[in-house]
N, C-alpha and C. Protein backbone atom coordinates (compact mmCIF):
# COMPACT_ATOMS: atom_id res chain seq x y z
N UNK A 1 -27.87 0.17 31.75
CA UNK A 1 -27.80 -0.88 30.76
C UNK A 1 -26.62 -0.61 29.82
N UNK A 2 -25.74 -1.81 29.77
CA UNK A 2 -24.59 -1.36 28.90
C UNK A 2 -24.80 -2.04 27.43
N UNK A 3 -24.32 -1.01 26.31
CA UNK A 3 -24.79 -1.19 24.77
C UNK A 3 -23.44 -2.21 24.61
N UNK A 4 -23.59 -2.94 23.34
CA UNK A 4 -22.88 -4.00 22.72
C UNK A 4 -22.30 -2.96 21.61
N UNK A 5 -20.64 -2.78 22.10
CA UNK A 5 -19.81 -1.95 20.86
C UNK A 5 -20.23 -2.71 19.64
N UNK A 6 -19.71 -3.81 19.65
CA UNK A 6 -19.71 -4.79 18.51
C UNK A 6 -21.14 -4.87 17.98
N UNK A 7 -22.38 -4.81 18.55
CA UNK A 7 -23.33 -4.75 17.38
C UNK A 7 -23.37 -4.05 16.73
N UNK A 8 -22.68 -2.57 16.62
CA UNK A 8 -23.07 -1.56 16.06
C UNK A 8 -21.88 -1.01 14.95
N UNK A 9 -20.76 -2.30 14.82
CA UNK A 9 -19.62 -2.08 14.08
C UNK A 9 -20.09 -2.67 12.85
N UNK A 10 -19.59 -1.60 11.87
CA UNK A 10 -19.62 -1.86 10.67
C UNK A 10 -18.31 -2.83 10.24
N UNK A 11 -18.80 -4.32 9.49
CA UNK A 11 -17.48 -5.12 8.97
C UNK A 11 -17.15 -4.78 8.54
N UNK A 12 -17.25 -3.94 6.89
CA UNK A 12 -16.97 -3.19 6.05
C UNK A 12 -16.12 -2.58 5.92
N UNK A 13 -15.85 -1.68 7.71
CA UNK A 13 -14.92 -0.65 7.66
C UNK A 13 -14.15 -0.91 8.53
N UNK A 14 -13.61 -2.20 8.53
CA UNK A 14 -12.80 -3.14 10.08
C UNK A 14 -11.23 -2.71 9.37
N UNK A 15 -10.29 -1.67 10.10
CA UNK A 15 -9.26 -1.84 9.82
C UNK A 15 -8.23 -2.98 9.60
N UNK A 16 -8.49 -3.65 10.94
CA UNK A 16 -7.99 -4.84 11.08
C UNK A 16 -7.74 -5.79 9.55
N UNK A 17 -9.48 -5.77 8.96
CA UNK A 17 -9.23 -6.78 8.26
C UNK A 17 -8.86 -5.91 6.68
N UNK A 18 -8.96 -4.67 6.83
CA UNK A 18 -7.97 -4.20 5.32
C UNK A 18 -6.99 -4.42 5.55
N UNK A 19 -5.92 -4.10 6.66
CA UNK A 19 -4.88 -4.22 6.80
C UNK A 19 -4.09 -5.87 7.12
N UNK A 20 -5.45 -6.35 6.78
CA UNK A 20 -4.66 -8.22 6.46
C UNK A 20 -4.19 -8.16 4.47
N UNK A 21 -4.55 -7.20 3.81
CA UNK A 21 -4.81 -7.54 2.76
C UNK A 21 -3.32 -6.58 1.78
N UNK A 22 -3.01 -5.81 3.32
CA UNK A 22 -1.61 -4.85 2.74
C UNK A 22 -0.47 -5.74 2.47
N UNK A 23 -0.22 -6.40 2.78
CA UNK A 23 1.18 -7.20 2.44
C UNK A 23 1.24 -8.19 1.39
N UNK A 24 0.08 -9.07 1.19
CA UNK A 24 -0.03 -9.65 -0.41
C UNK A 24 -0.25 -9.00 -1.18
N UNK A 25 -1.36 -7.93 -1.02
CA UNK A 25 -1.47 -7.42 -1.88
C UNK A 25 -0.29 -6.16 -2.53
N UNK A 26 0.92 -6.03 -1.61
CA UNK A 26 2.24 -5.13 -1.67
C UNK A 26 3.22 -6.39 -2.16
N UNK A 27 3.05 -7.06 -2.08
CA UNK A 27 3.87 -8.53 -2.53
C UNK A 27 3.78 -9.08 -4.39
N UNK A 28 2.16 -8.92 -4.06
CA UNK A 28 1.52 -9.21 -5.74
C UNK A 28 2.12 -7.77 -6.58
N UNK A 29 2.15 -6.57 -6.08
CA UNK A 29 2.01 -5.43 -6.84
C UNK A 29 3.86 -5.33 -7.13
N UNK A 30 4.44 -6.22 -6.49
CA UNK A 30 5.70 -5.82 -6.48
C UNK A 30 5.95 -7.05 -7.50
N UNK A 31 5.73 -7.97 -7.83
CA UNK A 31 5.70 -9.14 -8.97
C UNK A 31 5.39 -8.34 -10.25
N UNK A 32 4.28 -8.17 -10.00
CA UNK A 32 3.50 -7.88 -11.62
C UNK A 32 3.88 -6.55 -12.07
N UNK A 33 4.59 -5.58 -11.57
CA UNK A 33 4.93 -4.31 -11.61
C UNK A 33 6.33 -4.47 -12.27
N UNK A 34 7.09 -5.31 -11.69
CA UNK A 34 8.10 -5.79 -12.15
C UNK A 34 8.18 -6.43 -13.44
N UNK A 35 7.62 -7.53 -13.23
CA UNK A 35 7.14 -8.34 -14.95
C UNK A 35 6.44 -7.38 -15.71
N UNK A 36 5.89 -6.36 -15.49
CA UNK A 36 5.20 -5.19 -16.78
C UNK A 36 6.21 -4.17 -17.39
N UNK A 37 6.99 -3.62 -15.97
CA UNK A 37 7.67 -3.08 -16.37
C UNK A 37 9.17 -3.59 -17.62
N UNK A 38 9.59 -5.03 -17.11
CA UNK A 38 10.38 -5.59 -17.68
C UNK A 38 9.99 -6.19 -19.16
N UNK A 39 8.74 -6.51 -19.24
CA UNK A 39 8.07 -6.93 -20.45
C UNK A 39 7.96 -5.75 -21.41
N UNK A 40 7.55 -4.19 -20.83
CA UNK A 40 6.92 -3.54 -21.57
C UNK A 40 9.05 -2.72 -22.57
N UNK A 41 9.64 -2.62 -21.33
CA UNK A 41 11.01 -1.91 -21.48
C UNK A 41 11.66 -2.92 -22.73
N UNK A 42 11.78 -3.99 -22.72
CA UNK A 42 12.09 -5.03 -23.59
C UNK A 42 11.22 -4.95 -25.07
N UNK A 43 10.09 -5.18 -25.05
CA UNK A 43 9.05 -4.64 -26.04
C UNK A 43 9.78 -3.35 -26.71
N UNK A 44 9.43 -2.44 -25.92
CA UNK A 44 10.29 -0.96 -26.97
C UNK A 44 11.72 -1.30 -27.21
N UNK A 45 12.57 -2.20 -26.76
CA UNK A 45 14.27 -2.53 -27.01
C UNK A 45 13.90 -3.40 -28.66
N UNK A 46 13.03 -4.52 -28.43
CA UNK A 46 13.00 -5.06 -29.49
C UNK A 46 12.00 -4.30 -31.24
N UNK A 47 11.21 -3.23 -30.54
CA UNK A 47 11.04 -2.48 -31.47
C UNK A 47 11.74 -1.52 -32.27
N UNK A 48 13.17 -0.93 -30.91
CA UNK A 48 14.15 -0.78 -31.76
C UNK A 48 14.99 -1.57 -32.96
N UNK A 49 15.24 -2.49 -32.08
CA UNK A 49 16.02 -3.58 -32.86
C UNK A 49 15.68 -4.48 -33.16
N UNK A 50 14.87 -4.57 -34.55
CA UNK A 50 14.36 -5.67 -34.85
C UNK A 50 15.03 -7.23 -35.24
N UNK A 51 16.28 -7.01 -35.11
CA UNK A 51 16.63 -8.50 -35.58
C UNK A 51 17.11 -9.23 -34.55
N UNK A 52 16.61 -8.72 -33.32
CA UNK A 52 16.44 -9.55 -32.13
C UNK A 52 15.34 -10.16 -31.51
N UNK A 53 14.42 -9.38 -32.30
CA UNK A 53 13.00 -9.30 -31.72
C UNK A 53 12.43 -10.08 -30.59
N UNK A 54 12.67 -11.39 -30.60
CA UNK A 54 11.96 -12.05 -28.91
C UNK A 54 12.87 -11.74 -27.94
N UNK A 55 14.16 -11.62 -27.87
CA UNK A 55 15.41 -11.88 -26.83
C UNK A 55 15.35 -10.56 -26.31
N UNK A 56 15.09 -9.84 -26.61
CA UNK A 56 14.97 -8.21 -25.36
C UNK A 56 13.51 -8.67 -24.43
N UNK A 57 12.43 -8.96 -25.13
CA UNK A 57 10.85 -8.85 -24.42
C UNK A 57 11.41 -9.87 -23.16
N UNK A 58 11.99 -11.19 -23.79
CA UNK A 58 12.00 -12.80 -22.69
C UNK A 58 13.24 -11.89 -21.68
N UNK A 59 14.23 -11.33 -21.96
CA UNK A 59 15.49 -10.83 -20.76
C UNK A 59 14.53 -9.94 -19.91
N UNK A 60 13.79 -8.79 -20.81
CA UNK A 60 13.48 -7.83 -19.88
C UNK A 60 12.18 -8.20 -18.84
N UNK A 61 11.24 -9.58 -19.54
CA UNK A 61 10.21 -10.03 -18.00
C UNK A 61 11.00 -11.01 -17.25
N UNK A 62 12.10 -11.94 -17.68
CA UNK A 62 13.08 -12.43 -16.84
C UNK A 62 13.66 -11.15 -15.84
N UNK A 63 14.08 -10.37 -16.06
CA UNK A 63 14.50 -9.24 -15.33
C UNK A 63 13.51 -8.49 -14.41
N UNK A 64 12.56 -8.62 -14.80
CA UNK A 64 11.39 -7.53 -13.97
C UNK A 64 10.81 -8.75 -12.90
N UNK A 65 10.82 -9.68 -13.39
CA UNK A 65 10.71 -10.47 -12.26
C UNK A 65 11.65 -10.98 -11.13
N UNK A 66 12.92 -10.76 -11.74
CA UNK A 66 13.95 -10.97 -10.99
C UNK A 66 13.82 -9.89 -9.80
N UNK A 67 13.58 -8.92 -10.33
CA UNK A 67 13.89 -7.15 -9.14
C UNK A 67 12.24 -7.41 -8.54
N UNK A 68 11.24 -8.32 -8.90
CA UNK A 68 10.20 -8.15 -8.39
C UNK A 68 10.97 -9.18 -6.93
N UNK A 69 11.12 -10.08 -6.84
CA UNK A 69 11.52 -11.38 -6.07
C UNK A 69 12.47 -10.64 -5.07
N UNK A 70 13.25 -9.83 -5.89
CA UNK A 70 14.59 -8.69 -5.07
C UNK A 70 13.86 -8.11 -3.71
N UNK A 71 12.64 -7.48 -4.74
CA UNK A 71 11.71 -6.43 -3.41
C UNK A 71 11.27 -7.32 -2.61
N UNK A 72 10.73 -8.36 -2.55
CA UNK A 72 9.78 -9.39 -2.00
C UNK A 72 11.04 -9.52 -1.06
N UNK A 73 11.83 -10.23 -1.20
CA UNK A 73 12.81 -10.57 -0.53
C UNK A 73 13.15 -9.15 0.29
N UNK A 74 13.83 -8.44 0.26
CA UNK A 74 13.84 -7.12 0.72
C UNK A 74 12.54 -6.72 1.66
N UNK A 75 11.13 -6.84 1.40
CA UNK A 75 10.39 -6.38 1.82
C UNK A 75 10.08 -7.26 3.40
N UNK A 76 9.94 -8.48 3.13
CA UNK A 76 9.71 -9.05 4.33
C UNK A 76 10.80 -9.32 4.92
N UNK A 77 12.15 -9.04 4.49
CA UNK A 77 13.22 -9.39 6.02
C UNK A 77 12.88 -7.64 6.28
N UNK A 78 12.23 -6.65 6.19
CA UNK A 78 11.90 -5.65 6.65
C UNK A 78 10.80 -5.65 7.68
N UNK A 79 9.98 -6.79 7.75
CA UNK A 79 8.47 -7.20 8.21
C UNK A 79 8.97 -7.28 10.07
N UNK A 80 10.24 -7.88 10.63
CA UNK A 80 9.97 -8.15 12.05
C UNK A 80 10.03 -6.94 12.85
């Protein structure tokens, strides 16, 4: 009598389907990593210099998002 692999697979621990979740979720981390980093680097520029105060925070998440879009771009012409 032959056993059923598949009844006895745990979904839970389906590589397959973590590894659907690596590339958005390497996509998202490369956005928001970018925009934190660029928000937070800008933040301490304008705490230096206060008589700029919004124009470092708005360049530096304009910027962190820019190098986020960079990787994205970069990352999937790496994908074929």
């Amino acid at each position: 009598m032959k056993t059923d692999k598949n009844r006895n697979r745990d979904p839970y621990n389906d590589p397959g389907l973590l590894a659907s979740f690596a590339v958005p979720g390497q996509m998202i981390a490369y956005i928001l990593g970018g925009a934190a980093l660029g928000l937070i680097a800008g933040h301490f520029i304008d705490d230096a210099l206060p008589a700029i105060a919004p124009l470092a925070t708005f360049l530096g998440l304009l910027l962190g998002l820019a190098a986020g879009v960079f990787l994205i771009v970069r990352f999937v012409s790496s994908l074929k």
